[in-house]
Protein backbone atom coordinates (compact mmCIF):
# COMPACT_ATOMS: atom_id res chain seq x y z
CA UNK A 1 22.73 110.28 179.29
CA UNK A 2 19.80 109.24 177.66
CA UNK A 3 18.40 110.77 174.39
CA UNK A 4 14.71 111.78 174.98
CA UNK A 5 11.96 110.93 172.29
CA UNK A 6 10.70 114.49 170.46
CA UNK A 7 7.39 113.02 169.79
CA UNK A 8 6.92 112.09 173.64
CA UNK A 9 8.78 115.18 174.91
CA UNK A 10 6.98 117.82 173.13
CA UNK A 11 9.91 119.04 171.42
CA UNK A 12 8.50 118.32 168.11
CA UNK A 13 7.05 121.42 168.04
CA UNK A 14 9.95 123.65 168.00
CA UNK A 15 10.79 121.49 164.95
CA UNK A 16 7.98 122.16 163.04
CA UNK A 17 8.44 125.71 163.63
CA UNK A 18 11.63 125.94 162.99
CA UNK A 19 11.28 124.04 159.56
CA UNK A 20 7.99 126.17 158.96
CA UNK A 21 10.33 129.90 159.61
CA UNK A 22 12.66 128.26 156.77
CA UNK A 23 10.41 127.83 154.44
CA UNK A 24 8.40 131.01 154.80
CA UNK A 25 12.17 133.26 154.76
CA UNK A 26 12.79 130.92 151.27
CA UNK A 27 9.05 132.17 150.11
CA UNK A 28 10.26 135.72 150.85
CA UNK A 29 12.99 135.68 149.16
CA UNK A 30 11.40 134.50 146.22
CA UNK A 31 9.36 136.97 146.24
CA UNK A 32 11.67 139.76 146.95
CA UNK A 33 13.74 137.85 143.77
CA UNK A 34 11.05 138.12 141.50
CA UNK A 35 9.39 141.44 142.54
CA UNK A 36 12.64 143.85 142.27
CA UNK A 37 13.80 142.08 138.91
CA UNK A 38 14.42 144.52 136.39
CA UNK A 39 13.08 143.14 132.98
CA UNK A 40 12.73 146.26 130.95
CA UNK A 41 15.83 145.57 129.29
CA UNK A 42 15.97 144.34 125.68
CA UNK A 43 18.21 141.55 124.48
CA UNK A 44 20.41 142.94 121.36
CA UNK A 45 19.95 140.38 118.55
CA UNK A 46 23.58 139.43 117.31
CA UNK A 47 23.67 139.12 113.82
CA UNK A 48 26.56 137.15 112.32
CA UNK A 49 28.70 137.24 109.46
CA UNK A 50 27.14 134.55 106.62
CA UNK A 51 29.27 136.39 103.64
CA UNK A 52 30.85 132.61 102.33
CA UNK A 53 33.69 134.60 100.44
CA UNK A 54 35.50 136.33 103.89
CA UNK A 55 34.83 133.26 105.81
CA UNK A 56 36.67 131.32 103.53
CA UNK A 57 39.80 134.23 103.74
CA UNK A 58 39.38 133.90 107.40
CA UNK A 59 40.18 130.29 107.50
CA UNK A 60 42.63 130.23 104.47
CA UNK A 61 44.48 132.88 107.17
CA UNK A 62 44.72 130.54 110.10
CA UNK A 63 45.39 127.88 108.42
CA UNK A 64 49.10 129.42 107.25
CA UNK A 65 49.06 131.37 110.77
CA UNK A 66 49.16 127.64 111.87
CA UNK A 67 51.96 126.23 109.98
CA UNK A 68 53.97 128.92 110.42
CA UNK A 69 53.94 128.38 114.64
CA UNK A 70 54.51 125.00 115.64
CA UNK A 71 56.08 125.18 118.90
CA UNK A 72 56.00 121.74 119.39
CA UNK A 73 57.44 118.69 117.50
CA UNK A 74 55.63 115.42 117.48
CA UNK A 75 56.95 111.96 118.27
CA UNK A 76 57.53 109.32 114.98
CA UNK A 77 56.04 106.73 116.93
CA UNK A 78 52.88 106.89 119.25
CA UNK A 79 53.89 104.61 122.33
């Protein structure tokens, strides 16, 4: 069996159209993507929590939450 050239064959056509009906389905679904996009939604601003006085209570709290639950004992000697 011997593969035939496209170029000489006239296959090459049917190659260029089928890489031509990819690209335009890609272009419409772009542009269905970008058309039914709902952007009237606004984006809650998150404020956080800058008070230096309960973040410090916060961390003083997990650091003894920490000490209290080791679950694991470490090795005296790192191999």
């Amino acid at each position: 069996m011997k593969i035939e050239n496209p170029f000489e064959s006239g296959h090459i056509r049917n190659y260029i159209l089928l890489y031509a009906s990819v690209v335009v389905i890609m272009v419409l679904f772009f542009l269905a993507s970008t058309l039914f996009q709902d952007t009237k939604e606004k984006i809650q601003k998150k404020n956080f929590n800058t008070d230096i006085s309960t973040l410090k209570k916060v961390e003083s709290s997990k650091k003894e939450r920490h000490t209290k639950e080791k679950k694991f004992k470490l090795l005296d000697k790192a191999y």
